[in-house]
N, C-alpha and C. Protein backbone atom coordinates (compact mmCIF):
# COMPACT_ATOMS: atom_id res chain seq x y z
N UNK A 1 -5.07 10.34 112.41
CA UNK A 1 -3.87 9.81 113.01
C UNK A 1 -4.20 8.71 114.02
N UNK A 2 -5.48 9.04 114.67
CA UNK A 2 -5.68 7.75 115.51
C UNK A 2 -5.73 6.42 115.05
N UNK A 3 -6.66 6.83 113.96
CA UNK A 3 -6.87 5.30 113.09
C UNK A 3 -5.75 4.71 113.19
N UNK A 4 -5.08 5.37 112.70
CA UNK A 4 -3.73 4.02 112.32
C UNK A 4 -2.99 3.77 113.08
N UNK A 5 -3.20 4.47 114.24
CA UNK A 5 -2.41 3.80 115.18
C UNK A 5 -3.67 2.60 116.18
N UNK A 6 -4.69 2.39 115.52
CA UNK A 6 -5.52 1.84 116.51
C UNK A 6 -6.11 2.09 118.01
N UNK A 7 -6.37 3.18 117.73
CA UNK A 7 -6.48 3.52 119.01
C UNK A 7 -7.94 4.42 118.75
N UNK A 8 -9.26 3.72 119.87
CA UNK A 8 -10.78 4.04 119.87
C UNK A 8 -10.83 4.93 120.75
N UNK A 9 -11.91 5.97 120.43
CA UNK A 9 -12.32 6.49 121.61
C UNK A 9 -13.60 5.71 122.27
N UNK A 10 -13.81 6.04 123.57
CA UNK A 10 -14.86 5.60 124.35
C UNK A 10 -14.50 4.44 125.47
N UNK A 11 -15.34 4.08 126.37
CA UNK A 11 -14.94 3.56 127.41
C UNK A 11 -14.98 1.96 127.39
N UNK A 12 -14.53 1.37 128.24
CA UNK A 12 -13.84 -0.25 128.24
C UNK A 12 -15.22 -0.71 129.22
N UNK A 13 -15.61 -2.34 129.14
CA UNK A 13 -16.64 -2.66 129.82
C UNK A 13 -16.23 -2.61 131.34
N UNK A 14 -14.76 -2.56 132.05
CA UNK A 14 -14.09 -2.37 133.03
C UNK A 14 -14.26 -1.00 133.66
N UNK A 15 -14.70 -0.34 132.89
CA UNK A 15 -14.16 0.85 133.63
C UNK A 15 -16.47 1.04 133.51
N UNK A 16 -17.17 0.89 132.43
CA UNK A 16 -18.66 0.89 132.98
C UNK A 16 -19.29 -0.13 134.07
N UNK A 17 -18.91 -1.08 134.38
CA UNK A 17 -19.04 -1.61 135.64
C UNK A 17 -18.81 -1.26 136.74
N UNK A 18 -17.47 -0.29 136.53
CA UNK A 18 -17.00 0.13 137.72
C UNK A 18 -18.05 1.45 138.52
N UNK A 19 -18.39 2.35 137.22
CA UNK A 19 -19.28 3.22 137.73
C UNK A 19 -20.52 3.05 137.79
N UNK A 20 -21.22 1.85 136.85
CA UNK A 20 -22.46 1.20 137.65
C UNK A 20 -22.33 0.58 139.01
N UNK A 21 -21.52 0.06 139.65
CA UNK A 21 -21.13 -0.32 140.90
C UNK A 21 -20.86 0.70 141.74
N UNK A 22 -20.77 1.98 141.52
CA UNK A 22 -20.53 2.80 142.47
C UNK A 22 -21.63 3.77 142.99
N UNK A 23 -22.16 3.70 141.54
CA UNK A 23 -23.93 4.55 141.18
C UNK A 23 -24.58 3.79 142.10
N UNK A 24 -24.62 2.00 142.10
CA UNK A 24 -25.65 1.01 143.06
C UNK A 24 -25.14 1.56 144.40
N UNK A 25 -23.64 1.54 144.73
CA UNK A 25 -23.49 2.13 146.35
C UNK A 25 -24.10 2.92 146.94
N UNK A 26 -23.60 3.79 146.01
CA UNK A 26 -24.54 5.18 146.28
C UNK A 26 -25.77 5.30 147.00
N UNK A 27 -26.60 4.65 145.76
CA UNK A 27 -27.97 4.59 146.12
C UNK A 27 -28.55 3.99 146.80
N UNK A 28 -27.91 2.72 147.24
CA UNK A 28 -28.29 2.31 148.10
C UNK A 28 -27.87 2.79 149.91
N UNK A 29 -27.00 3.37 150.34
CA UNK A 29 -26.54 4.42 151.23
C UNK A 29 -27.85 5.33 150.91
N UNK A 30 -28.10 6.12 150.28
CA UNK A 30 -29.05 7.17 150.49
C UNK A 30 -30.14 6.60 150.55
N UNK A 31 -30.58 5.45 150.31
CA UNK A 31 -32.16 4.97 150.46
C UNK A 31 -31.92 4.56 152.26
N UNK A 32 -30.71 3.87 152.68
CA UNK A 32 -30.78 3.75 154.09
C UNK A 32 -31.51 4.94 154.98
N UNK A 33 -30.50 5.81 154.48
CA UNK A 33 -30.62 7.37 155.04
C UNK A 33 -31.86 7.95 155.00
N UNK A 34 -32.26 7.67 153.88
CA UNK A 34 -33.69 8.31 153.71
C UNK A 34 -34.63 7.47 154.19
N UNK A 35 -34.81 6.33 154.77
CA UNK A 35 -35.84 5.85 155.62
C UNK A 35 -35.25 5.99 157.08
N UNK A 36 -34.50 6.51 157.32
CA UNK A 36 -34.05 6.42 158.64
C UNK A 36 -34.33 7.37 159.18
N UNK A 37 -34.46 8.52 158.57
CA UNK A 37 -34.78 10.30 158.33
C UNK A 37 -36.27 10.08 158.47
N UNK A 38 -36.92 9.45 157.75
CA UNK A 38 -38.24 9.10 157.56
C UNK A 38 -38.66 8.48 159.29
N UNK A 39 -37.98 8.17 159.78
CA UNK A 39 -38.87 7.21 160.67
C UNK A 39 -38.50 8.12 161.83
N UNK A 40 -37.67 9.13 162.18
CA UNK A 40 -37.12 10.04 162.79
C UNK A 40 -38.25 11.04 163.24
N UNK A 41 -38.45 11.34 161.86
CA UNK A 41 -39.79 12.46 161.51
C UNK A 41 -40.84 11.48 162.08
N UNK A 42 -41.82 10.84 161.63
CA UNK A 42 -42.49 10.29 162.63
C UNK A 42 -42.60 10.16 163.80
N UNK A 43 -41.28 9.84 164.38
CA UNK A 43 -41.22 9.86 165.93
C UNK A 43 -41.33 11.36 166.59
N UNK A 44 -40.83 11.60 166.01
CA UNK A 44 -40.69 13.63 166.54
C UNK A 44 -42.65 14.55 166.51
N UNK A 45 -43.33 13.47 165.35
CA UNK A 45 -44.47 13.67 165.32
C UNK A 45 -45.15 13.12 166.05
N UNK A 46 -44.99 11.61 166.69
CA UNK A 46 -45.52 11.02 167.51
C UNK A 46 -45.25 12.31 169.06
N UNK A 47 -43.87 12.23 169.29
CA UNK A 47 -43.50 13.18 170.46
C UNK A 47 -44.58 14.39 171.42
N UNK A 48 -44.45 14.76 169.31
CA UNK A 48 -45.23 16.19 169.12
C UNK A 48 -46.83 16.23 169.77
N UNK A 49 -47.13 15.25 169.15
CA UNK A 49 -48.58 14.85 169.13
C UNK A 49 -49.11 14.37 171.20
N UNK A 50 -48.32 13.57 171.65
CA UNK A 50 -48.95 13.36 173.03
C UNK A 50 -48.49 14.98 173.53
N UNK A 51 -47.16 15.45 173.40
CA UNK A 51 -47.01 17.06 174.35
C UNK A 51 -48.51 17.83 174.21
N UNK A 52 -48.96 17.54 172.85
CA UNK A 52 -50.31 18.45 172.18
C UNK A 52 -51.91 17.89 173.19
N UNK A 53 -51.58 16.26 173.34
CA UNK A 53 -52.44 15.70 173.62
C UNK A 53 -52.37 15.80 175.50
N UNK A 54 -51.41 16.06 176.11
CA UNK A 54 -50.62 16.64 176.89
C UNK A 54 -51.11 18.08 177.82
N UNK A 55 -51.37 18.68 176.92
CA UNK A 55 -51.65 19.91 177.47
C UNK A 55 -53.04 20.28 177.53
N UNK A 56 -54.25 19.40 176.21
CA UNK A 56 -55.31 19.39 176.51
C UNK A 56 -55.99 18.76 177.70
N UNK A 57 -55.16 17.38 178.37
CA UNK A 57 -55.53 16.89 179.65
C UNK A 57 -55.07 17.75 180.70
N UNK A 58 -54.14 18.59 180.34
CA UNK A 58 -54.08 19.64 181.96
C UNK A 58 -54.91 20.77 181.72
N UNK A 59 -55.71 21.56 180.71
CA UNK A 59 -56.69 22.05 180.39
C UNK A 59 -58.41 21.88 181.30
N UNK A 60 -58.29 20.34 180.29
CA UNK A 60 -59.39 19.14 181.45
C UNK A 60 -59.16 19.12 182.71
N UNK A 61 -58.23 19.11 183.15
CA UNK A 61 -58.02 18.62 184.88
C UNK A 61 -58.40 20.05 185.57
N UNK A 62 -57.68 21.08 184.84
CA UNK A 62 -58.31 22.55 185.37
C UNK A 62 -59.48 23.24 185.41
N UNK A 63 -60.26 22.69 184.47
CA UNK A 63 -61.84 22.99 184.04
C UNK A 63 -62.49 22.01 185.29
N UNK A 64 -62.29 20.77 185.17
CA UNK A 64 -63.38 19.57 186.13
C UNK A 64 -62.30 18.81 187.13
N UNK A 65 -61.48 19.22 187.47
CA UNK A 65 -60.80 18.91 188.51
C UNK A 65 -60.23 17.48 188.79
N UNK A 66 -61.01 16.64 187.06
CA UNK A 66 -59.86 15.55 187.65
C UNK A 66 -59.72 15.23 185.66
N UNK A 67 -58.78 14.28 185.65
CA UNK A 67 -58.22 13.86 184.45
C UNK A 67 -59.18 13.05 183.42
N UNK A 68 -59.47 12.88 182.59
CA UNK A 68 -60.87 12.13 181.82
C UNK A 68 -60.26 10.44 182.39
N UNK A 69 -61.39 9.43 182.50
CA UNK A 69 -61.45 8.39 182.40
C UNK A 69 -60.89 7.60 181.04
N UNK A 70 -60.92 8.34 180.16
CA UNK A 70 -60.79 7.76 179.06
C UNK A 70 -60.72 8.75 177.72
N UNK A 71 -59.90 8.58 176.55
CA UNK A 71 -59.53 9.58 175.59
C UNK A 71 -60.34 8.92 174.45
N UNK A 72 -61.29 10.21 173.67
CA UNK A 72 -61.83 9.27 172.31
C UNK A 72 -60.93 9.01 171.42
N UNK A 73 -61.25 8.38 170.24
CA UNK A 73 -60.75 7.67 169.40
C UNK A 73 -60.16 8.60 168.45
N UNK A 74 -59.55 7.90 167.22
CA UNK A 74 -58.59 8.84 166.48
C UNK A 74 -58.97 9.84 166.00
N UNK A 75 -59.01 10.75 166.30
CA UNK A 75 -59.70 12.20 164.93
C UNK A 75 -60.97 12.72 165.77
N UNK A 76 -61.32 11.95 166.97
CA UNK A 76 -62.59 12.94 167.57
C UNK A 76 -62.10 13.66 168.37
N UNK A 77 -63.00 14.48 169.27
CA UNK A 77 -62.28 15.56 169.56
C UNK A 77 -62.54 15.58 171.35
N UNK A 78 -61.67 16.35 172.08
CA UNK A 78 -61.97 16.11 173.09
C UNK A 78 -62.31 16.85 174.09
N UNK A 79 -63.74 16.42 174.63
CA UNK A 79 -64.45 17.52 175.29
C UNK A 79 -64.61 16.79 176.65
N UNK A 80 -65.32 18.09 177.29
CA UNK A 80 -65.48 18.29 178.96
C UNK A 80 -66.97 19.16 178.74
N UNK A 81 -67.95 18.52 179.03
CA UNK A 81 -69.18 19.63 179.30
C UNK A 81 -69.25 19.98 177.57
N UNK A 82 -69.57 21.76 177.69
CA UNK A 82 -69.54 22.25 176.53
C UNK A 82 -67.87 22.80 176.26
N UNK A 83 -67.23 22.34 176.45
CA UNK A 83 -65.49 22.58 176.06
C UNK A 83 -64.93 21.66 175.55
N UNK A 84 -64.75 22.67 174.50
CA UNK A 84 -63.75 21.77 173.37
C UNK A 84 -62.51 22.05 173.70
N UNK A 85 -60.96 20.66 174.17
CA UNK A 85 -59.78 20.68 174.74
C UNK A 85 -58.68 20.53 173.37
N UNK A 86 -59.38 19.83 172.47
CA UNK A 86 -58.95 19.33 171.31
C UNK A 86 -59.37 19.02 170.45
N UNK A 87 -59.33 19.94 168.97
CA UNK A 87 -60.63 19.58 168.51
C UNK A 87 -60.30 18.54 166.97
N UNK A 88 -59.40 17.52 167.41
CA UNK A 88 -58.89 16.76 166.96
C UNK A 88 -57.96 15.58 167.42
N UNK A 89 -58.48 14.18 168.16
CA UNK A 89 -57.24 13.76 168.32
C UNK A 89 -56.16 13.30 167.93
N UNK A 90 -55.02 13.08 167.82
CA UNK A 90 -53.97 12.79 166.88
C UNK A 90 -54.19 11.34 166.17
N UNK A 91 -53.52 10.98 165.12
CA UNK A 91 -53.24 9.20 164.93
C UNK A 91 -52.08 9.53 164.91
N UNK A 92 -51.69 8.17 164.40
CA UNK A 92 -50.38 7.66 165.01
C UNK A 92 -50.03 7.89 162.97
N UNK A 93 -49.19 8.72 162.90
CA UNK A 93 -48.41 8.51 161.25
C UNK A 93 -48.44 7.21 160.71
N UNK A 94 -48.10 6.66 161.35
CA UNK A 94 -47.67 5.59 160.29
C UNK A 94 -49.19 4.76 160.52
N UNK A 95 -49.93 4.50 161.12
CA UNK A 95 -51.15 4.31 161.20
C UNK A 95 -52.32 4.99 161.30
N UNK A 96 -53.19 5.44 160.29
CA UNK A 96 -54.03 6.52 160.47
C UNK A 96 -55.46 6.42 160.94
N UNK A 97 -55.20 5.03 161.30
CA UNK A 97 -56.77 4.09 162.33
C UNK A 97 -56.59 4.94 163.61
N UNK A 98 -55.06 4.45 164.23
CA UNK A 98 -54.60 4.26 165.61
C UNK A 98 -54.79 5.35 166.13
N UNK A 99 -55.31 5.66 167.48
CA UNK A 99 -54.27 6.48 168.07
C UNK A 99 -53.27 6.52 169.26
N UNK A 100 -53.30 6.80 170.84
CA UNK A 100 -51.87 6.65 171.24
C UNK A 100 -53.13 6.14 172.49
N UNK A 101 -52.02 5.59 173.47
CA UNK A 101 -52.97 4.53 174.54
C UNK A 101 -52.62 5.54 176.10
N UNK A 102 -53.45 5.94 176.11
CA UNK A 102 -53.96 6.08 177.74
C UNK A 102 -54.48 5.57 178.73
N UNK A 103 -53.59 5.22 179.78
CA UNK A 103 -53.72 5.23 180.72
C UNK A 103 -53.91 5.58 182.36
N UNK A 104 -54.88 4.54 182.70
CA UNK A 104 -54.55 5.84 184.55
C UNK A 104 -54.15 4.78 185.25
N UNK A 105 -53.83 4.51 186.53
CA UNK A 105 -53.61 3.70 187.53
C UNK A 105 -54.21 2.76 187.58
N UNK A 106 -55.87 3.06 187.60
CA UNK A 106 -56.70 2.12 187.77
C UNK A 106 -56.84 1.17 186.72
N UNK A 107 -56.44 1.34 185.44
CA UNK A 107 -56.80 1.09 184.20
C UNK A 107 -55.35 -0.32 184.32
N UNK A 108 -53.93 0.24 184.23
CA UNK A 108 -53.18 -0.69 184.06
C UNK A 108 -52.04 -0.07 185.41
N UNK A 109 -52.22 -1.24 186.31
CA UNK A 109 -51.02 -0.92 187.22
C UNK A 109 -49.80 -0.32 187.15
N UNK A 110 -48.83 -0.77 185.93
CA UNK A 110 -47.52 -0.34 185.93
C UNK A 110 -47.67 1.19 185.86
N UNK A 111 -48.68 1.61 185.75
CA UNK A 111 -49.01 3.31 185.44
C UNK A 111 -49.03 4.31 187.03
N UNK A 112 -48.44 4.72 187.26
CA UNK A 112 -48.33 5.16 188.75
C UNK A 112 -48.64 6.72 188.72
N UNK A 113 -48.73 7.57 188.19
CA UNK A 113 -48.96 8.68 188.01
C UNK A 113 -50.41 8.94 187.72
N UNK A 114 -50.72 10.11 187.49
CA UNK A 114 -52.35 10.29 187.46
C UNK A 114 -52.32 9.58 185.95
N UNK A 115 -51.56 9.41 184.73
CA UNK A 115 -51.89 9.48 183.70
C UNK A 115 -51.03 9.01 182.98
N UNK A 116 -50.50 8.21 181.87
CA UNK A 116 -50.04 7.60 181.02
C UNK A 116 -50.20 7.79 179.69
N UNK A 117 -49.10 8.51 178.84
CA UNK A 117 -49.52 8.41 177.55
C UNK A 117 -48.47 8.03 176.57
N UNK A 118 -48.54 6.84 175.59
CA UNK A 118 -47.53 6.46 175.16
C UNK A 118 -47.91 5.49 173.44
N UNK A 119 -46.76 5.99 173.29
CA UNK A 119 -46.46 5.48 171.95
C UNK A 119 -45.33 5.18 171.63
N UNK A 120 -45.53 4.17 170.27
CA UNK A 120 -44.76 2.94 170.13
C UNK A 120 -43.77 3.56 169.09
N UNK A 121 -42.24 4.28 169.36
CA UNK A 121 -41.53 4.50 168.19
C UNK A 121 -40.98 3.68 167.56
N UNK A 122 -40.13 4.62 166.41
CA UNK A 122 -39.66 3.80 165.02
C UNK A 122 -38.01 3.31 165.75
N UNK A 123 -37.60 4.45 166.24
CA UNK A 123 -35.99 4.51 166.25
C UNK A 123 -35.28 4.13 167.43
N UNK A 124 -34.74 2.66 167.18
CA UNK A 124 -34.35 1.90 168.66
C UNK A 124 -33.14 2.71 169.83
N UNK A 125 -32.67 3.78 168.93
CA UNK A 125 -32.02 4.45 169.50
C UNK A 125 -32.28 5.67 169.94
N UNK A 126 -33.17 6.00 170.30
CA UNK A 126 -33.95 7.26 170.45
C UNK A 126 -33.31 7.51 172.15
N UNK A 127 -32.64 8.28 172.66
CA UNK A 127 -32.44 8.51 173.40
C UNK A 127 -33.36 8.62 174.95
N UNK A 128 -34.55 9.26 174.80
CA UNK A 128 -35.76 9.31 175.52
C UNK A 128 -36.91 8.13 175.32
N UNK A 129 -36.19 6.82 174.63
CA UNK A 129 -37.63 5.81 175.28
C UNK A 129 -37.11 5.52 176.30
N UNK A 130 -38.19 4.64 176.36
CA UNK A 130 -38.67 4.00 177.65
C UNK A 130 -37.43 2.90 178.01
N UNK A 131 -37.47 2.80 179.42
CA UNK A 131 -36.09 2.07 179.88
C UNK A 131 -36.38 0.38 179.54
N UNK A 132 -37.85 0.19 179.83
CA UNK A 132 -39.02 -1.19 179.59
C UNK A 132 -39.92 -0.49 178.69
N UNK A 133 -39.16 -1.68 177.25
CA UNK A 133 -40.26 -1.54 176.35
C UNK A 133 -41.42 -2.46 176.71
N UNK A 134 -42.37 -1.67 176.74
CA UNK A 134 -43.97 -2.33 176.08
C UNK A 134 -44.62 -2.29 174.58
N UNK A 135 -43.69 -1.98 173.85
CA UNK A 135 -44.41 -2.52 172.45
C UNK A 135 -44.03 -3.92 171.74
N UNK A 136 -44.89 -3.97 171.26
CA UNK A 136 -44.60 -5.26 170.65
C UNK A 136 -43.52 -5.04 168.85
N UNK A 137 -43.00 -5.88 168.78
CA UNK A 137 -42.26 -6.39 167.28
C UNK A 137 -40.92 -5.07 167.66
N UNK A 138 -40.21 -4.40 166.39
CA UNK A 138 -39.08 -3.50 166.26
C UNK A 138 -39.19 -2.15 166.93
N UNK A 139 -40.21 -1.92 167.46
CA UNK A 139 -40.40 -0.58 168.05
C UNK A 139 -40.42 -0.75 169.52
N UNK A 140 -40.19 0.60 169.75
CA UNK A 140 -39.72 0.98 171.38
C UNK A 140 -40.76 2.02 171.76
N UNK A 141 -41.28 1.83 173.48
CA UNK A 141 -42.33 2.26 173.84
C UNK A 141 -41.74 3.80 174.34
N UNK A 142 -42.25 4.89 174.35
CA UNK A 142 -42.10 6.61 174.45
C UNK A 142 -43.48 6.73 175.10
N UNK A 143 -42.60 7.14 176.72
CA UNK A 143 -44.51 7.43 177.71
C UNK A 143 -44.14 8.57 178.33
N UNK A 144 -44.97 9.43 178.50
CA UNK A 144 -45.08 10.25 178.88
C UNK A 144 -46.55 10.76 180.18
N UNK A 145 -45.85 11.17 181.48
CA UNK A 145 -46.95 10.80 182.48
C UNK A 145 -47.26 12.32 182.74
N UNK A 146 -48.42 12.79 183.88
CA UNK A 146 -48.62 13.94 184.15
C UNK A 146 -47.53 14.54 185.00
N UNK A 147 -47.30 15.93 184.47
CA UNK A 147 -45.90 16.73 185.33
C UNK A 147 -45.96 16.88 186.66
């Protein structure tokens, strides 16, 4: 009966454009989302990582009575005498050379506390950076000093 009245089944090039155009929305909305989520997590790991790096310098300060001069490099570990404080130091996620920059007073003025530790986040809106960024390019500086 259809036949003869002319009438096809299946869809019009109007109406497959329309849902390839909505499929591209889509996906492109969730790829936003999902790097934004992505760079979130990083920061929360960066966070994570100085509180960690954090508690091994008040460890240090309690063992030898003052704060190290200086933190080793990415992935070594950090000692006092025969004490191990950390037996790993963090990198930075998204860079797995880096790790996070310490400072003391003596080292860089703007640092007023016994100690300085900071890293460069992803998310310009992060509630807890820094009021003065010091990083360079799209990221915002997150410091954290001794309590």
């Amino acid at each position: 009966m259809n036949k003869e009245l002319g009438i096809r089944k299946g869809f019009t090039l109007i109406e497959l454009l329309i849902v390839i155009a909505i499929i591209g929305i889509l996906s492109v909305v969730s790829m936003v989302n999902y790097i934004e989520i992505r760079q979130k997590a990083r920061d929360s790991k960066r966070k994570s990582d100085l509180s960690q790096i954090q508690s091994a310098l008040d460890l240090f300060r309690a063992d030898n009575g003052s704060y190290p001069v200086s933190l080793p490099g990415c992935g070594m570990p950090i000692t006092g005498g025969s004490a191990v404080y950390l037996q790993k130091m963090p990198c930075d996620p998204s860079d797995l050379t880096e790790g996070y920059e310490y400072t003391t007073p003596a080292s860089i003025p703007p640092c007023t506390a016994a100690y300085c530790l900071r890293a460069c986040i992803e998310n310009a809106n992060d509630l807890q950076k820094d009021t003065v960024n010091t990083c360079t390019g799209d990221r915002w500086s997150y410091t954290v000093t001794n309590p």
